[in-house]
Protein backbone atom coordinates (compact mmCIF):
# COMPACT_ATOMS: atom_id res chain seq x y z
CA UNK A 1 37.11 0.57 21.80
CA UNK A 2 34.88 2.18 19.96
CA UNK A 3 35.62 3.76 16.60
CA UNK A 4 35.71 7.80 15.77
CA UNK A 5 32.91 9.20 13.65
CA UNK A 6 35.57 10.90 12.26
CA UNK A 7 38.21 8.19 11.39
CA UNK A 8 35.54 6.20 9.96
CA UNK A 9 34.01 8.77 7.63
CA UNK A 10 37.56 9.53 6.39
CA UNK A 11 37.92 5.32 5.51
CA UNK A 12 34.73 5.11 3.78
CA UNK A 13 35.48 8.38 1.39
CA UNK A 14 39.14 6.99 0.66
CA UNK A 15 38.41 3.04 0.42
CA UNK A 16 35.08 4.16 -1.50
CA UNK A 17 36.61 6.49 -3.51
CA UNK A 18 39.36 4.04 -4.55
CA UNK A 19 37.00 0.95 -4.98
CA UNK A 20 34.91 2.62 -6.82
CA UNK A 21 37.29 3.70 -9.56
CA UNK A 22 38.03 -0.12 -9.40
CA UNK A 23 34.60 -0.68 -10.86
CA UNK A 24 35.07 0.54 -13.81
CA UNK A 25 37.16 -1.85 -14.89
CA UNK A 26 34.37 -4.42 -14.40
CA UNK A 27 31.83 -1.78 -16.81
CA UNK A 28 29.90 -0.57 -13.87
CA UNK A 29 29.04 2.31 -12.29
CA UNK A 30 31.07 3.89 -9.55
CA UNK A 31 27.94 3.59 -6.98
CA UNK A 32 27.96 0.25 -7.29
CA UNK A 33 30.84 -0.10 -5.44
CA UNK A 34 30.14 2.41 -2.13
CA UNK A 35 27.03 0.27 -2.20
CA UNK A 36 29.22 -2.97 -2.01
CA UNK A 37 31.43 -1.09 0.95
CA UNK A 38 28.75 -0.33 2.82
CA UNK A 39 27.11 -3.85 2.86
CA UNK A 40 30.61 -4.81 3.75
CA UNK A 41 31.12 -2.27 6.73
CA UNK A 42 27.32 -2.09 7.90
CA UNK A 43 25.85 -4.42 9.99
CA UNK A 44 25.45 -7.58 7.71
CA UNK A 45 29.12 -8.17 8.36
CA UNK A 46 31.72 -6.11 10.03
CA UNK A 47 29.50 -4.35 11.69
CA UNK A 48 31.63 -1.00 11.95
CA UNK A 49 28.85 1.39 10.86
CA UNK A 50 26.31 0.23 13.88
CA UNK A 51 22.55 2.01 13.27
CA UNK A 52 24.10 4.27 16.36
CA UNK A 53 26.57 5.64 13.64
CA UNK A 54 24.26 5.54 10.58
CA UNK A 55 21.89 7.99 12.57
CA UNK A 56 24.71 10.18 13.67
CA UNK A 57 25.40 10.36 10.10
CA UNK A 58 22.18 10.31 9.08
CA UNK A 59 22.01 14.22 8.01
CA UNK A 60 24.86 13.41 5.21
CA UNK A 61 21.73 11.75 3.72
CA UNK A 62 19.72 14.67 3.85
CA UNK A 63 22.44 17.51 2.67
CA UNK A 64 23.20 14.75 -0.01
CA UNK A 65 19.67 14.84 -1.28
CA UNK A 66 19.71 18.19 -1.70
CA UNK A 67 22.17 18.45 -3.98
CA UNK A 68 20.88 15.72 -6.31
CA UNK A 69 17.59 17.43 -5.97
CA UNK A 70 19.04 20.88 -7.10
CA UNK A 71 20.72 18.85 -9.91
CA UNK A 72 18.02 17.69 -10.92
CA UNK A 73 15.79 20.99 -10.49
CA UNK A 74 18.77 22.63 -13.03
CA UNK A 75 17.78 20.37 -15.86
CA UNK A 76 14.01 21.11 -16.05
CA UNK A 77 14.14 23.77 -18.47
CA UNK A 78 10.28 24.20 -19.50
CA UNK A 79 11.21 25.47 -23.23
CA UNK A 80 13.23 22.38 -23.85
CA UNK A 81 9.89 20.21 -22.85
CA UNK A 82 7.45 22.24 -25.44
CA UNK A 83 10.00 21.87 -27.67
CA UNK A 84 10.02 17.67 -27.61
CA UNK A 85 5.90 18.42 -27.73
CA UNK A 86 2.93 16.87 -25.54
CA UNK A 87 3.62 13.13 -26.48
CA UNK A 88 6.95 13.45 -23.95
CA UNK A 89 4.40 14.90 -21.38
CA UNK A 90 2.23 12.08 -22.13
CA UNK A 91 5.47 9.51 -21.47
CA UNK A 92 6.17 10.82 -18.09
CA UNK A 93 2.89 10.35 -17.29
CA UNK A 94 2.02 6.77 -18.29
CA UNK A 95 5.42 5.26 -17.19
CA UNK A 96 4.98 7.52 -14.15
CA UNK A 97 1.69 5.79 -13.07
CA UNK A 98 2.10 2.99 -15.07
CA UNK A 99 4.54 1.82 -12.88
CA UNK A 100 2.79 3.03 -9.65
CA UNK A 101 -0.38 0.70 -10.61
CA UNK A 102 1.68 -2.55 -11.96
CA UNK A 103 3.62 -2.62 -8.70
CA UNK A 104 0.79 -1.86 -6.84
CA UNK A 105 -1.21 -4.72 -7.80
CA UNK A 106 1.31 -7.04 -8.07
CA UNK A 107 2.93 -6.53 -4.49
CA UNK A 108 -0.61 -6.35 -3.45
CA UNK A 109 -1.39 -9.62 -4.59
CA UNK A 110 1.95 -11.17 -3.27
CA UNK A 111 1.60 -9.81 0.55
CA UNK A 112 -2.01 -8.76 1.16
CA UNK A 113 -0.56 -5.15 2.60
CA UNK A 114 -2.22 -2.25 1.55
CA UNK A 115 -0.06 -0.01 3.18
CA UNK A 116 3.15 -1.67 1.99
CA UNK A 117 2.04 -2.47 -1.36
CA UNK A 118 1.19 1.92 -2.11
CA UNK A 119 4.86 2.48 -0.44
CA UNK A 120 6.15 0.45 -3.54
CA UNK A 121 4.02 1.42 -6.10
CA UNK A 122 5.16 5.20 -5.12
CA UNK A 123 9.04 4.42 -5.14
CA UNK A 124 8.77 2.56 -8.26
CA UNK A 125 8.38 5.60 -10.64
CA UNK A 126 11.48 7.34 -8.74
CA UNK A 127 14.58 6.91 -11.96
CA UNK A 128 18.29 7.42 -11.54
CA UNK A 129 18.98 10.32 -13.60
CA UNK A 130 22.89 9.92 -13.18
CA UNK A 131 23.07 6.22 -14.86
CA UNK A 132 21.32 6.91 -18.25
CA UNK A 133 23.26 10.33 -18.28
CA UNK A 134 26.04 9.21 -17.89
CA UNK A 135 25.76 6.74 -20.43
CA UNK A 136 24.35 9.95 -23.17
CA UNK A 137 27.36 11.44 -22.20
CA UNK A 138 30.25 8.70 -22.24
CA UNK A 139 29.27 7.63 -26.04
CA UNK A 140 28.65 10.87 -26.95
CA UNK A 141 24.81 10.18 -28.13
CA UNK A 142 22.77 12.58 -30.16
CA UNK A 143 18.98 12.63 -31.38
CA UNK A 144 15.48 12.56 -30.55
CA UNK A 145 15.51 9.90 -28.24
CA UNK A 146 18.54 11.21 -26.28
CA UNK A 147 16.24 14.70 -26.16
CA UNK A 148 13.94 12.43 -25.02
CA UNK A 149 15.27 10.80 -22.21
CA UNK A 150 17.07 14.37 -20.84
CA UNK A 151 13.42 14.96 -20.26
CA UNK A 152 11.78 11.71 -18.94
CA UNK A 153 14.10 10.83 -16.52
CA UNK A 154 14.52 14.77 -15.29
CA UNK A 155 10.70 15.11 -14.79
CA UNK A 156 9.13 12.19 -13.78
CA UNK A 157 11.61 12.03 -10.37
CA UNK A 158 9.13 15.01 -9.78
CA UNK A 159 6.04 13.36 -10.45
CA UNK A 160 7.50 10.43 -8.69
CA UNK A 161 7.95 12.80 -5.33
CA UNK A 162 4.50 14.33 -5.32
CA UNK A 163 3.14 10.64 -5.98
CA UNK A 164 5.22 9.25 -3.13
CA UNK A 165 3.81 12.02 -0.96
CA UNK A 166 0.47 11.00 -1.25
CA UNK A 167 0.76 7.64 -1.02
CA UNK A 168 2.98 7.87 2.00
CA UNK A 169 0.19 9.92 3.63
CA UNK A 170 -2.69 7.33 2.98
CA UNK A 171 -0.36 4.62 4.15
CA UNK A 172 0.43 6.53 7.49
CA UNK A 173 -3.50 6.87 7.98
CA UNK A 174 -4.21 3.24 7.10
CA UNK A 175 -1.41 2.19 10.11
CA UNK A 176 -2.97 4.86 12.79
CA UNK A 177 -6.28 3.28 11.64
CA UNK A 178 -4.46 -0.17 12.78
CA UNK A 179 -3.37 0.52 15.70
CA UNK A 180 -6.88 2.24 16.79
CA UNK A 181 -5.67 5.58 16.82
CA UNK A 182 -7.75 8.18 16.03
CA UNK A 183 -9.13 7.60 12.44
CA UNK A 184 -8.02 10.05 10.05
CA UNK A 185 -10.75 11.72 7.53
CA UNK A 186 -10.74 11.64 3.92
CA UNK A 187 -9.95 15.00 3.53
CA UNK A 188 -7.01 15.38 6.31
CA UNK A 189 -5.56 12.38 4.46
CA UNK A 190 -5.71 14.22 1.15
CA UNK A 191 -4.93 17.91 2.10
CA UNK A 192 -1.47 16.68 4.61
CA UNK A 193 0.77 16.00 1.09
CA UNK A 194 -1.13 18.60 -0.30
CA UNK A 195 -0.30 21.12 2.05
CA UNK A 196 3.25 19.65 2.12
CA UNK A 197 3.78 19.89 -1.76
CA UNK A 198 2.30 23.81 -1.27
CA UNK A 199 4.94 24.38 1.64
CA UNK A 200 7.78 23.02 -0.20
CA UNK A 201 7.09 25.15 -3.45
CA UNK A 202 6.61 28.15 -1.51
CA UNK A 203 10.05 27.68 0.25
CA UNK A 204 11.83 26.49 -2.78
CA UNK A 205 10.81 29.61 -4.81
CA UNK A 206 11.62 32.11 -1.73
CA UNK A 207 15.22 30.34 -1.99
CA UNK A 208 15.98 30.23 -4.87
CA UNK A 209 14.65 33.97 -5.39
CA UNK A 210 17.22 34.90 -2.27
CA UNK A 211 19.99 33.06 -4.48
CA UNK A 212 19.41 34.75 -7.91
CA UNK A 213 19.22 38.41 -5.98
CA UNK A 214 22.61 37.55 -4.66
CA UNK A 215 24.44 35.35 -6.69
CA UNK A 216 24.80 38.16 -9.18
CA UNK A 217 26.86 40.24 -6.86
CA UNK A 218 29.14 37.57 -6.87
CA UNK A 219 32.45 37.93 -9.05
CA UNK A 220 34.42 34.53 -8.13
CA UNK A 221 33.31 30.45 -8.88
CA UNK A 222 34.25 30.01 -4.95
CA UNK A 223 31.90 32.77 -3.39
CA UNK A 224 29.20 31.16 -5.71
CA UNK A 225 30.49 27.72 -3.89
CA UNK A 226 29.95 28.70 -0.76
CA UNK A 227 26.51 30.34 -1.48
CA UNK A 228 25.26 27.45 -2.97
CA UNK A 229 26.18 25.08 -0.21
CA UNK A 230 24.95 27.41 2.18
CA UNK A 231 21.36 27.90 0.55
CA UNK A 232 21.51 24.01 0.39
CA UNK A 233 22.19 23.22 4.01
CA UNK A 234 19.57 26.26 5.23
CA UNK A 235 17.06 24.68 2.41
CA UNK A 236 17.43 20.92 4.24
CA UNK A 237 17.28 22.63 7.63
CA UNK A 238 13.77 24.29 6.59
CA UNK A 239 12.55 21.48 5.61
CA UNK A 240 13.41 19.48 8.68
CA UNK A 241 12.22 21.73 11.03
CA UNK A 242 8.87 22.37 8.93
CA UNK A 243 8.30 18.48 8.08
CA UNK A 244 8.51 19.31 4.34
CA UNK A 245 10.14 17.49 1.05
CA UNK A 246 13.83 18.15 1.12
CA UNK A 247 13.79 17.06 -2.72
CA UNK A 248 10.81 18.76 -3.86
CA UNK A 249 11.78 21.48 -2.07
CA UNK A 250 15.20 21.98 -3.39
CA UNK A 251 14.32 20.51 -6.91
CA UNK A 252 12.13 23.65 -7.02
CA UNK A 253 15.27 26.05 -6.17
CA UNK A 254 17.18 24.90 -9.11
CA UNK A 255 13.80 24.75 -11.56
CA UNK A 256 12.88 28.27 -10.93
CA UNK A 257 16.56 29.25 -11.10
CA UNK A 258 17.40 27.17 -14.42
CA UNK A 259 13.90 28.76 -16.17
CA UNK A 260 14.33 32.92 -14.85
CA UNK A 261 17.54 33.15 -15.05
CA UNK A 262 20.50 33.25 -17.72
CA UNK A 263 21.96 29.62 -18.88
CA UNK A 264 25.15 31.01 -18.08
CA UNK A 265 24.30 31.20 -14.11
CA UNK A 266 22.97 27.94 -14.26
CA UNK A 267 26.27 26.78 -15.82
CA UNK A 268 28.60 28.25 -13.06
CA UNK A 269 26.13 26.60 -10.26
CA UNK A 270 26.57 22.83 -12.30
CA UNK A 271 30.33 23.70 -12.64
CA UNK A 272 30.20 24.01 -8.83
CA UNK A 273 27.82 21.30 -7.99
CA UNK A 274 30.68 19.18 -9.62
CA UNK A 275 32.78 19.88 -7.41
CA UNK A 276 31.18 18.07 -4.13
CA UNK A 277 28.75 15.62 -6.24
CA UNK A 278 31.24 13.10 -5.46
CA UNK A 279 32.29 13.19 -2.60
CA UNK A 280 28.47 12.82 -1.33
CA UNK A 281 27.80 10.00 -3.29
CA UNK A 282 30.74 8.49 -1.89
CA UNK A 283 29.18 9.15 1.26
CA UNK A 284 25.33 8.86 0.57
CA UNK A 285 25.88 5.49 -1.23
CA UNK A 286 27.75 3.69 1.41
CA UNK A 287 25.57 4.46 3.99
CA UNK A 288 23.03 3.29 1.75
CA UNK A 289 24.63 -0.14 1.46
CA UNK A 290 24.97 -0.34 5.37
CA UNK A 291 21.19 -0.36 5.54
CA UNK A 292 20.80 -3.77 3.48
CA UNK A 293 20.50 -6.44 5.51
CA UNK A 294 22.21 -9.83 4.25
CA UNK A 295 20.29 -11.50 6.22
CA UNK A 296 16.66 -10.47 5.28
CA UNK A 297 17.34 -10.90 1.64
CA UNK A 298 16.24 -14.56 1.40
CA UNK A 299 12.50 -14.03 2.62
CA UNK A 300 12.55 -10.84 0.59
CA UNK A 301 13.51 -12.62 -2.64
CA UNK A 302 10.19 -13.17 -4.45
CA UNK A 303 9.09 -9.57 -3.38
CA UNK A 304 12.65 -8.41 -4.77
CA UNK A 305 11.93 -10.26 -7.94
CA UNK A 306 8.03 -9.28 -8.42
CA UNK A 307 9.02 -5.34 -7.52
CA UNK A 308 11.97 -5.73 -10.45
CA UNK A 309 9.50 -7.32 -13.08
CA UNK A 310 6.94 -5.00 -11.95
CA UNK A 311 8.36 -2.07 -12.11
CA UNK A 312 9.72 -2.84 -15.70
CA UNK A 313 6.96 -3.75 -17.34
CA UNK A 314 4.76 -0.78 -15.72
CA UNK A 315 8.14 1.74 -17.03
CA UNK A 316 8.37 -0.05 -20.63
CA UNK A 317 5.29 -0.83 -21.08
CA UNK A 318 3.44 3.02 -19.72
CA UNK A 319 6.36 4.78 -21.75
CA UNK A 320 5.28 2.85 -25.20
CA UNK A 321 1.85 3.82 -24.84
CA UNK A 322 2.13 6.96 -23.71
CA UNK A 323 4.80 7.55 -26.84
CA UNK A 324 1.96 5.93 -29.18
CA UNK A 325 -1.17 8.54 -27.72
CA UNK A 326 1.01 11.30 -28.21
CA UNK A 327 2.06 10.40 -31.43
CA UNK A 328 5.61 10.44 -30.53
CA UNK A 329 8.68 9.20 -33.56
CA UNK A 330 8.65 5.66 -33.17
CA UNK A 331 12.32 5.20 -32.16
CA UNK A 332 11.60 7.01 -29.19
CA UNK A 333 8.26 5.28 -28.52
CA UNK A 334 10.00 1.80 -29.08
CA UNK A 335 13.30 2.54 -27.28
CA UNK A 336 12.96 4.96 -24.38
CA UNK A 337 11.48 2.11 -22.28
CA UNK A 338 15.02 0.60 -21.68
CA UNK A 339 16.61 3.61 -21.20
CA UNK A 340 14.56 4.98 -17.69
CA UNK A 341 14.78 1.52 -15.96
CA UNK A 342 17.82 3.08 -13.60
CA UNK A 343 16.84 3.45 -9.82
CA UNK A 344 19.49 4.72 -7.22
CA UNK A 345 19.43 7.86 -5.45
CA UNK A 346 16.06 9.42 -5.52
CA UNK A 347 14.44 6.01 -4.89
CA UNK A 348 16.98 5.32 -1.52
CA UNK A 349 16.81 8.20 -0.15
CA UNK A 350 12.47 7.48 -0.15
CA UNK A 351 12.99 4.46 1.22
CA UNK A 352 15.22 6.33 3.65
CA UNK A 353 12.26 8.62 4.57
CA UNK A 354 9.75 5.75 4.99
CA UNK A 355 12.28 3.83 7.82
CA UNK A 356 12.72 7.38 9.08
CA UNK A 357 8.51 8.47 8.75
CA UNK A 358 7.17 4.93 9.37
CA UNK A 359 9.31 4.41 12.80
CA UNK A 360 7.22 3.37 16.10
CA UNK A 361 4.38 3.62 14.25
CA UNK A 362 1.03 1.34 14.38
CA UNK A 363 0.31 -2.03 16.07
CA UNK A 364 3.38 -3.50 17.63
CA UNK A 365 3.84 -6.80 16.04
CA UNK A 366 4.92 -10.48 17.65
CA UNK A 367 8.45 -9.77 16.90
CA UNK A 368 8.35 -6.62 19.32
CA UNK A 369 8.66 -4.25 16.82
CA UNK A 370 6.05 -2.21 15.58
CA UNK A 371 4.89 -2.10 12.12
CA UNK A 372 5.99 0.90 10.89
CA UNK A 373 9.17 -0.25 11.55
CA UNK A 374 8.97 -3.19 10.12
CA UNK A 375 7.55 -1.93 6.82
CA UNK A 376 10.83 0.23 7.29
CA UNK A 377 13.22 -2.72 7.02
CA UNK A 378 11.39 -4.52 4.61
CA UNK A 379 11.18 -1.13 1.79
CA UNK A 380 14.69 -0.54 2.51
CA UNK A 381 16.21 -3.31 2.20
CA UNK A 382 14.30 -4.41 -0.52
CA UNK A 383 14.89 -1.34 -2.55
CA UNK A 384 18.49 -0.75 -1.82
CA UNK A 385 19.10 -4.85 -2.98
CA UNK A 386 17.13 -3.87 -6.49
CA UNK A 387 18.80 -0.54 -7.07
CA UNK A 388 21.87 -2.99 -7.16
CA UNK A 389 19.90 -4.98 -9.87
CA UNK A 390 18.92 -1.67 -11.71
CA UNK A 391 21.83 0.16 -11.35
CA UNK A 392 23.57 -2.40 -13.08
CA UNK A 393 21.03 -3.17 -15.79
CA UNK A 394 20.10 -0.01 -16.54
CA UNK A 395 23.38 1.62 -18.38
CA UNK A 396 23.69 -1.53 -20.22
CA UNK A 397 19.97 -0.95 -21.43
CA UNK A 398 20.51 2.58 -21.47
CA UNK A 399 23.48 2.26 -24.24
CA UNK A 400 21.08 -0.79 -26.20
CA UNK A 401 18.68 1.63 -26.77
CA UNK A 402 20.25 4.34 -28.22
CA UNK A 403 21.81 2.22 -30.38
CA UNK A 404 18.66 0.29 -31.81
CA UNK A 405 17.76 4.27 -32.10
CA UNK A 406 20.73 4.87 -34.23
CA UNK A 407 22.42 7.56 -31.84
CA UNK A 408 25.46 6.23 -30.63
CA UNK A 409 27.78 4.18 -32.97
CA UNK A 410 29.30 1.67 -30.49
């Protein structure tokens, strides 16, 4: 018989929400565990969320997105950036691409795949702004470097989008080119994210312009509730139906609202955002987890391992140098390398777009499968297991840091 869409969604909120308030009693975030349930429920080994299911439920993905993107788009105030000065521009920017070109060339020299080796490079910037704010916020941490990393790990998910745009496009072209499908030009290849990242502005400031205009009428913290969700959903559904960035686009409704509007309004929207965060990333998460598969993991090991060590050294080591150019106090040059290393939601849900971009695209392959897809399983799966890794050694790296910087006391 099969199982409700219903019944099961109403399992995985409860036994998620339950399991993960069991985590922290083993020190670790409460995503780790939706993750675990969703390995543990997808198909890897009880099989109860089939891909049939996951796509049904794909569009909690989406809506779920949106929300982390307007969360995000809320805490990229531009006076707070001049404030910490040029050298913090300057950070964002070398760990941004620093990371991009280390994984690049290393997964590059591991698998020979152009096209799979800029797909990693451009999820490797993506940071989990939740972890290393949650840690700021649990010890209480004040000083530069916590100013600092407010800022980093706020912006650079925004470089990390428009750099995963492009790259997604040239690795697109590079499979049509494959598969002998009519060649792509230079320029078609460089003005489709372009015109993308234009689109998703343009939408993002007409929303978040309709929001302001009416969110002021509004009296009570519910109406504002159901506005905001509203906008949200209607912001996803543009994009979908226009082929545009449901993060950038969304990210830019909560950056225009945060920087022309009064903190107070921004305040009541994060008071509400609170509210269904959640229950979302209960969701979100677990679904997540049901797209690892167990069983891939042992041939993906060494790219697993080379995309962690990778993506470290090009965070740590782009963030240093980028603190030293810009002339930035050393605690935050030395430190604020350990504190960005995070990855979880921003970096899933592009992997998510790739399996959902990349399918039944190019050559089809021995296996029967065509590469697209394939590149699909192998990103995925690959970035969900290391999120795991990061997700777990990032707080704990997080909290080291700012207390080699002297801002937390325990």
């Amino acid at each position: 018989m099969e199982i409700p869409v219903l019944f099961l969604t109403g399992g995985i909120i409860l036994l998620g929400f339950f399991l993960g308030r069991n985590m922290k009693f083993l020190r670790l975030p409460s995503i780790i565990g939706y993750m675990l349930l969703g390995v543990f429920l997808g198909p890897s080994i009880v099989h109860l969320i089939t891909d049939k299911i996951a796509e049904d439920l794909g569009f909690i993905s989406s809506i779920a997105l949106g929300f982390v993107a307007l969360s995000i788009g809320l805490e990229l105030k531009f006076n707070h950036l001049k404030k910490l000065g040029k050298g913090i521009i300057l950070i964002i920017l070398f760990e941004s691409f620093g990371a991009f070109i280390i994984v690049f060339a290393a997964v590059m020299l591991l698998t020979n795949d152009l096209a799979l080796s800029l797909l990693f490079a451009a999820i490797a910037p993506a940071s989990a702004p939740a972890g290393t704010v949650a840690v700021i916020q649990e010890y209480k941490a004040r000083g530069p470097l916590t100013k600092a990393l407010y800022a980093v790990v706020g912006f650079d998910d925004g470089l990390g989008i428009i750099i995963f745009g492009f790259a997604s496009a040239f690795a697109q072209a590079i499979l049509h080119r494959e598969a002998g499908d009519a060649e792509l030009g230079l320029m078609t290849t460089i003005l489709q994210p372009l015109q993308e990242i234009f689109l998703s502005i343009v939408v993002g400031i007409l929303l978040a312009l309709l929001i302001c205009l009416l969110i002021r009428k509004m009296k009570y913290s519910t109406d504002i509730f159901i506005l905001i969700f509203g906008f949200v959903f209607l912001g996803c559904g543009i994009c979908e139906l226009l082929g545009l960035s449901v993060i950038l686009t969304i990210m830019v409704v909560g950056l225009v609202i945060i920087n022309t509007q009064q903190e107070s309004l921004a305040v009541k929207i994060q008071n509400e955002l609170g509210q269904i965060m959640p229950l979302l990333f209960i969701l979100f998460f677990t679904l997540a987890g049901a797209n690892l598969h167990l069983s891939a993991l042992p041939a993906l090991g060494l790219l697993g391992f080379i995309y962690v060590l990778a993506r470290s050294a090009g965070l740590i080591l782009g963030s240093r140098i980028g603190g030293i150019a810009g002339k930035v106090d050393r605690k935050i040059t030395n430190w604020i390398g350990l504190g960005i290393l995070s990855q979880a939601g921003v970096a899933i849900g592009l992997s998510l777009l790739v399996k959902q971009d990349f399918a039944g695209m190019g050559k089809m392959l021995p296996s029967g499968i065509a590469r697209g897809d394939s590149i699909g399983i192998i990103v995925i799966t690959t970035v969900t297991a290391t999120c795991i890794f990061f997700e777990i050694i990032g707080p704990i790296l997080t909290k080291i840091a700012l207390q080699k910087a002297g801002e937390i006391n325990n």
